[in-house]
N, C-alpha and C. Protein backbone atom coordinates (compact mmCIF):
# COMPACT_ATOMS: atom_id res chain seq x y z
N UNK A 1 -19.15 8.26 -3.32
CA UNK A 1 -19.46 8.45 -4.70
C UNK A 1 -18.26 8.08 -5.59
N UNK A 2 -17.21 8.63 -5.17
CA UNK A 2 -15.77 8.61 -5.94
C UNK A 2 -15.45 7.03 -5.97
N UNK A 3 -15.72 6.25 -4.95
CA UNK A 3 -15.73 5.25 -4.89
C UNK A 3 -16.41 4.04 -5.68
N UNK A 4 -17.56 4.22 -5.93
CA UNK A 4 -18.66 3.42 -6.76
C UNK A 4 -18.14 3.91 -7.91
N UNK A 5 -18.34 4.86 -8.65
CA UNK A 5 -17.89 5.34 -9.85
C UNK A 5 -16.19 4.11 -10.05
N UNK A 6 -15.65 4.59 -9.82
CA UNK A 6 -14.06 3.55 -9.53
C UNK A 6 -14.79 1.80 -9.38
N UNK A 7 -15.66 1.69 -8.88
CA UNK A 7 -15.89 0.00 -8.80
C UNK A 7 -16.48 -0.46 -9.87
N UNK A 8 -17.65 0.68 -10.26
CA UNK A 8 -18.19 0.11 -11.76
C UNK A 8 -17.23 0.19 -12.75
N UNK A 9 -15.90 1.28 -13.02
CA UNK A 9 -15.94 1.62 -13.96
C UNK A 9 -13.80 1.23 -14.46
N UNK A 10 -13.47 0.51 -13.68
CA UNK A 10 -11.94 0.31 -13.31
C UNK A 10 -11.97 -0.49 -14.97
N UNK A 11 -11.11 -0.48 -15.77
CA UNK A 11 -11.22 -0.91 -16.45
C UNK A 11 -9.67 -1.58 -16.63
N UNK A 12 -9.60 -2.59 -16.94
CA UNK A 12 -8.38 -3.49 -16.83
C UNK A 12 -7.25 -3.37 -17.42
N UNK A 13 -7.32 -2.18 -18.56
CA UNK A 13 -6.37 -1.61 -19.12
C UNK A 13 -5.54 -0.49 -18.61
N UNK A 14 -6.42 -0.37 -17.78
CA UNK A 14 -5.60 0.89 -17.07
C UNK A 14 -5.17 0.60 -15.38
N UNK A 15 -4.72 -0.40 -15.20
CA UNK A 15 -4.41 -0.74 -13.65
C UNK A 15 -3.85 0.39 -12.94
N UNK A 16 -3.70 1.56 -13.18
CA UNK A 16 -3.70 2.79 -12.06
C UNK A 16 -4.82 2.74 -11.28
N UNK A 17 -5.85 3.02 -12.35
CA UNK A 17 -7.35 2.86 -11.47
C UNK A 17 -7.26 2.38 -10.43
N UNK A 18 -7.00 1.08 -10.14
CA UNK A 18 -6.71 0.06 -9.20
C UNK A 18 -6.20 0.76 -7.66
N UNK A 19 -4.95 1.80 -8.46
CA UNK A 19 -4.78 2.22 -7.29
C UNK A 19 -5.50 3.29 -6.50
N UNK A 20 -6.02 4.26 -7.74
CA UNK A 20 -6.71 5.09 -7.06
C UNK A 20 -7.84 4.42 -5.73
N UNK A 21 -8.81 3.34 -6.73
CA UNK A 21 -9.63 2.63 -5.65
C UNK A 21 -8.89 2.37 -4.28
N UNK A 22 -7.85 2.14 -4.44
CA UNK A 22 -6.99 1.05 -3.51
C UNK A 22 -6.73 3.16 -2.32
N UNK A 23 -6.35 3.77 -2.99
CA UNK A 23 -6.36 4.88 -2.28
C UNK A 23 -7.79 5.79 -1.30
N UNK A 24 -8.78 5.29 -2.33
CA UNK A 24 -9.83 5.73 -1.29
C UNK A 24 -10.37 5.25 -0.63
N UNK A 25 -10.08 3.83 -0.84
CA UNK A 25 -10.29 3.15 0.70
C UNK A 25 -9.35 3.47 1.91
N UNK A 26 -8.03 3.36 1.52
CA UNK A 26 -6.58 3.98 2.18
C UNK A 26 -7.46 5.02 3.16
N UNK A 27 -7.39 6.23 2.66
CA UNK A 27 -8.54 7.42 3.06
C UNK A 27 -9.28 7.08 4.26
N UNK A 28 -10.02 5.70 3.96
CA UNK A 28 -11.09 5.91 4.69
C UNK A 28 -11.04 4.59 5.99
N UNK A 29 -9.85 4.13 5.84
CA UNK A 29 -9.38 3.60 6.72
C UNK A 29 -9.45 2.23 6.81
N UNK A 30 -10.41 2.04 5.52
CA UNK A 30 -10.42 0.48 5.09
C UNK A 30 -9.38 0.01 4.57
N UNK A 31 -8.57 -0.33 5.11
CA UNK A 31 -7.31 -1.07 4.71
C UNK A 31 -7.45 -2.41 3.87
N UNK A 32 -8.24 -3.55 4.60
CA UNK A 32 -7.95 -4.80 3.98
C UNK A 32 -8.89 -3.88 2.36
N UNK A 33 -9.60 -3.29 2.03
CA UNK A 33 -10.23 -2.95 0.51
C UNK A 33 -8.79 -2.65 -0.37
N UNK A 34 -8.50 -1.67 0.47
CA UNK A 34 -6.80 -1.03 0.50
C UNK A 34 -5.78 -1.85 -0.65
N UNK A 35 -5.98 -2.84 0.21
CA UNK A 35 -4.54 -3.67 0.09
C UNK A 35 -5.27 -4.69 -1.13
N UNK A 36 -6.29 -5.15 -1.06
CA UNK A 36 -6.67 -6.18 -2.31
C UNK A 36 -6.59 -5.11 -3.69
N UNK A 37 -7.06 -3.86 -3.46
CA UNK A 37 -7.21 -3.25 -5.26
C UNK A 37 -5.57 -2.90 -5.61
N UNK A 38 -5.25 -2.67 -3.97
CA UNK A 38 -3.22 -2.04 -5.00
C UNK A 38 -2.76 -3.69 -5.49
N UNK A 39 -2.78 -4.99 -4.75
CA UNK A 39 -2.49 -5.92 -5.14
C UNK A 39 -2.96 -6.18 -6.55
N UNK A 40 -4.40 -5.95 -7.12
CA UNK A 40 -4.65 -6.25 -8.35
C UNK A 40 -4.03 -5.09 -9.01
N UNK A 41 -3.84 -4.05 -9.22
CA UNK A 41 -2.81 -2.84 -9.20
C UNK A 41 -1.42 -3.64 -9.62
N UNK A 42 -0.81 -4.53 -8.54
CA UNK A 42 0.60 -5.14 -8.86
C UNK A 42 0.52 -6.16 -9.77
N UNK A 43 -0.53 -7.05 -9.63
CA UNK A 43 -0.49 -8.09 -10.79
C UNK A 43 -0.83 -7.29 -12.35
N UNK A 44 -0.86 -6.64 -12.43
CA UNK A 44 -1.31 -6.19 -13.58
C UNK A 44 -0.59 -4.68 -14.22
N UNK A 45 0.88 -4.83 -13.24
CA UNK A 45 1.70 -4.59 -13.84
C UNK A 45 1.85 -2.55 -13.40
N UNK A 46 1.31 -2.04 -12.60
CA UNK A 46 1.15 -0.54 -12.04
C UNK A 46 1.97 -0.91 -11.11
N UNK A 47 3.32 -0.48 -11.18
CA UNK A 47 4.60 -1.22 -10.43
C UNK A 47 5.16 0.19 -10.67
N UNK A 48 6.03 1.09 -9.86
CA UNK A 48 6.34 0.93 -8.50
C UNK A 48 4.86 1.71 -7.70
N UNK A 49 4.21 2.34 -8.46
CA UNK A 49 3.11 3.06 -7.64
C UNK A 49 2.51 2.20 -7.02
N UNK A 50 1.74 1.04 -7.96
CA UNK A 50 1.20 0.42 -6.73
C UNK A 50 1.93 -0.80 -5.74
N UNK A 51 3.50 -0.66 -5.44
CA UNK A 51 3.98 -1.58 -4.15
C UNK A 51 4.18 -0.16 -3.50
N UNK A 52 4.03 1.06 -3.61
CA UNK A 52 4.28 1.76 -2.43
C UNK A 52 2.48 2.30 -2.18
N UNK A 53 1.91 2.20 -2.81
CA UNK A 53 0.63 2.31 -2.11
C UNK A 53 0.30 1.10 -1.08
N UNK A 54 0.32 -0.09 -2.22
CA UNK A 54 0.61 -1.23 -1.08
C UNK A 54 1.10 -1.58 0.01
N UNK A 55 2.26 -0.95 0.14
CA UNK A 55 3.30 -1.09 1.21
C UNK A 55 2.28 -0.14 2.21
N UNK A 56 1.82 1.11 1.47
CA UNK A 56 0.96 1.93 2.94
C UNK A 56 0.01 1.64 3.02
N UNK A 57 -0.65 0.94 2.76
CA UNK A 57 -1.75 0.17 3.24
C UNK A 57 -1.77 -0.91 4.33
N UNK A 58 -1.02 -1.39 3.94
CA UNK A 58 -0.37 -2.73 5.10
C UNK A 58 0.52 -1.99 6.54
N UNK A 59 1.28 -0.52 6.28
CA UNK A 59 1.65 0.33 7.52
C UNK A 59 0.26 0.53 7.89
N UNK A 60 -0.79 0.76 7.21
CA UNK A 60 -2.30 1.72 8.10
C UNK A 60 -2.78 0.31 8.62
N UNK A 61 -3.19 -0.93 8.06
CA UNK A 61 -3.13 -1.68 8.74
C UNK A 61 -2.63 -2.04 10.32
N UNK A 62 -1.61 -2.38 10.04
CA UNK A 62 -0.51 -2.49 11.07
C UNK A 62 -0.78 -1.32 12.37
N UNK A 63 -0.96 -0.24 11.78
CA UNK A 63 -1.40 0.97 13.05
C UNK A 63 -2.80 0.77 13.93
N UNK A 64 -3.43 0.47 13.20
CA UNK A 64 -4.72 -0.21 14.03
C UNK A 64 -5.19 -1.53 14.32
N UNK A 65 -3.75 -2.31 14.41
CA UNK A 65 -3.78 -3.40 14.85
C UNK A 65 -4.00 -3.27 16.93
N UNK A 66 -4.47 -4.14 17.49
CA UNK A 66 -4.89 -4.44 18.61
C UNK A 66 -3.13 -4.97 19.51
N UNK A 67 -2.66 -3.78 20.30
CA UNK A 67 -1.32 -4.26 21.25
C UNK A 67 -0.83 -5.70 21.46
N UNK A 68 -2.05 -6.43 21.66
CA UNK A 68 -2.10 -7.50 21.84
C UNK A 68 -1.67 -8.26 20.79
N UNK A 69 -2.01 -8.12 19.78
CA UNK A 69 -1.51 -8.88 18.53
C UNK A 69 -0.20 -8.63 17.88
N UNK A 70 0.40 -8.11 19.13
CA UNK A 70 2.15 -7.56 18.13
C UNK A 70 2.62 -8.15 16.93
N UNK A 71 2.45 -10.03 17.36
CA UNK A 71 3.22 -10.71 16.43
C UNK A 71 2.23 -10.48 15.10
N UNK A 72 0.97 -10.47 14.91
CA UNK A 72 0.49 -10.04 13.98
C UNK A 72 1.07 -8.60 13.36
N UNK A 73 0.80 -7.28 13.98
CA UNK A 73 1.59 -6.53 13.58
C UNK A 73 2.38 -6.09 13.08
N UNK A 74 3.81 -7.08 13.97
CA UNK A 74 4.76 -6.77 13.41
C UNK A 74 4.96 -7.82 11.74
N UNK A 75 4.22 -8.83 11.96
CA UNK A 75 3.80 -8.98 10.09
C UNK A 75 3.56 -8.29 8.85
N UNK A 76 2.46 -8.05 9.40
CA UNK A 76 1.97 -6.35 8.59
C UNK A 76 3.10 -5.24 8.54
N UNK A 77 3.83 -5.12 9.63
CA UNK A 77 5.05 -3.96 9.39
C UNK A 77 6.30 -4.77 8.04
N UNK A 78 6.72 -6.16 8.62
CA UNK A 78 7.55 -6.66 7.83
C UNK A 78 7.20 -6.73 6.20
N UNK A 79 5.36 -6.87 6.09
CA UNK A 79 5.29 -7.09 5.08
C UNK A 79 4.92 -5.57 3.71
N UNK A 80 4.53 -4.18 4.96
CA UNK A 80 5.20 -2.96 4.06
C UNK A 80 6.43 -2.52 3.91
N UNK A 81 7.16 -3.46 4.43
CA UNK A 81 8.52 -2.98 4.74
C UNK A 81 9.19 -3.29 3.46
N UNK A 82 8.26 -4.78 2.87
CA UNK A 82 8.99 -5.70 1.57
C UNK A 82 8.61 -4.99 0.51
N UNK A 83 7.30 -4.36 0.47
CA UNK A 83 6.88 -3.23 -0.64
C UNK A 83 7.50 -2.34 -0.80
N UNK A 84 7.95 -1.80 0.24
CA UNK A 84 8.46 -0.59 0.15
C UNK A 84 9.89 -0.43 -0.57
N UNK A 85 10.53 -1.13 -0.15
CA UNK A 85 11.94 -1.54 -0.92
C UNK A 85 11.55 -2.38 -2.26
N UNK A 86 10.80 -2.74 -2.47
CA UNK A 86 10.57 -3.07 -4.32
C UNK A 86 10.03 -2.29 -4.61
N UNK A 87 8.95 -1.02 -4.07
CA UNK A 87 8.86 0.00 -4.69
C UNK A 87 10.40 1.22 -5.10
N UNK A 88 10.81 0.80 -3.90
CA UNK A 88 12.33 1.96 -4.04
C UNK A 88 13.27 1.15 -5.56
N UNK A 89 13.51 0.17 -5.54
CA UNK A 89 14.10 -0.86 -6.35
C UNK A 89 13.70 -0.70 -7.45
N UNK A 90 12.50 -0.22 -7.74
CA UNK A 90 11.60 -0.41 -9.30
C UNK A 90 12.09 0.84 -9.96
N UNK A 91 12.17 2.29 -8.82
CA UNK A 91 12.52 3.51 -9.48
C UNK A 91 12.91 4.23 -8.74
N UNK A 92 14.49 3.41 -8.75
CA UNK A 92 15.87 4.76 -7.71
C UNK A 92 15.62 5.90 -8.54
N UNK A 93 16.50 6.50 -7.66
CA UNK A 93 16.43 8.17 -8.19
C UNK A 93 14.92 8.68 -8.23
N UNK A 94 13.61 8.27 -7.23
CA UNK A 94 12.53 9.18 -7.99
C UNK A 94 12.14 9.73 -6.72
N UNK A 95 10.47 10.39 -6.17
CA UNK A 95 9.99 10.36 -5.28
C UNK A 95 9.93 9.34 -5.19
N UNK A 96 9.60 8.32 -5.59
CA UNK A 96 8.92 6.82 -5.36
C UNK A 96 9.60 6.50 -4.37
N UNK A 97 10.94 6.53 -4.37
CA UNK A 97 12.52 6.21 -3.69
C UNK A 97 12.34 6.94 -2.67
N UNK A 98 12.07 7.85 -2.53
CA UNK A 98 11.97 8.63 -1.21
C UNK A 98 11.32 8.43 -0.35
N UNK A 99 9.58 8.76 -1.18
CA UNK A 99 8.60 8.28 -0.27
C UNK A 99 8.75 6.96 0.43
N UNK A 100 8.93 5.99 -0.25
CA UNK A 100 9.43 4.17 0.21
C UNK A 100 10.33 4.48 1.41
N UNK A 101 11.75 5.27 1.02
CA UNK A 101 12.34 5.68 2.24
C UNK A 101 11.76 5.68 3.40
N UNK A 102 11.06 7.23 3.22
CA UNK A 102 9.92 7.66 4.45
C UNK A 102 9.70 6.33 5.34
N UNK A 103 8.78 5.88 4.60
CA UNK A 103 7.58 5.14 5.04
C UNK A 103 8.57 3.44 5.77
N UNK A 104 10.20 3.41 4.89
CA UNK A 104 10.91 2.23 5.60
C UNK A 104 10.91 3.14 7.25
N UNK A 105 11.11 4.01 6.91
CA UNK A 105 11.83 5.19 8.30
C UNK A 105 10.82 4.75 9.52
N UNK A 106 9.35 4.94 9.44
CA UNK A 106 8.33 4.67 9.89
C UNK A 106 7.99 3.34 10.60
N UNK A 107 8.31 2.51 9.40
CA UNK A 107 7.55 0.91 9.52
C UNK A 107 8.92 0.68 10.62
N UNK A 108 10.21 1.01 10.64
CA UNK A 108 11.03 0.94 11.70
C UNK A 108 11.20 1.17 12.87
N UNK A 109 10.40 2.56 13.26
CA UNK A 109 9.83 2.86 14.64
C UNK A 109 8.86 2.04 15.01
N UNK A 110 7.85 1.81 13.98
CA UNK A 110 6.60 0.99 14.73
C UNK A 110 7.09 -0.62 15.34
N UNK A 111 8.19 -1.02 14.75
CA UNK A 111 8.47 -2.40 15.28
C UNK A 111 9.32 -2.37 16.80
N UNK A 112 9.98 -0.85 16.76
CA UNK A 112 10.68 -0.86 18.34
C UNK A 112 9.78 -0.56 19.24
């Protein structure tokens, strides 16, 4: 429900929206939905929230990637890894900075 409501109703002035959508897919484990609404989220200027939503979207990705596909994987890890540090970059000193931390902390185990 939360979802449809958010698809009809995202309105382009407010690119948070974007992320919220981009979060309840997150939720629900749809990643690639995930990662396209925080991206329209970044073009449109919801910066640093949406490169660290972004960035965890592309880690949840990356987690249910197939063993087999490491080198894929470890793509998806490199490429929340790049969010994550332009989310930290956009606003030192915040949670933002932290959380990004976290989540570098993370995307670092998953590549060893």
């Amino acid at each position: 429900m939360w979802e449809d409501i958010l698809k009809k109703k995202v309105d382009p002035e407010y690119p948070t929206q974007y992320i919220l959508l981009g979060q309840t897919y997150f939720l629900k484990g749809q990643y690639d939905k995930a990662i396209r609404a925080c991206q329209k989220a970044v073009r449109k200027n919801a910066v640093p929230q949406g490169e660290l939503f972004l960035a965890n979207s592309w880690l949840g990705k990356a987690s249910i990637c197939d063993n087999e596909d490491q080198e894929i994987k470890n793509r998806y890890i490199r490429t929340a890894m790049r969010h994550y540090r332009k989310a930290a970059s956009l606003s030192p000193h915040s949670v933002i900075c932290e959380t990004s931390e976290r989540g570098l902390d993370r995307a670092v185990k998953m590549l060893q």
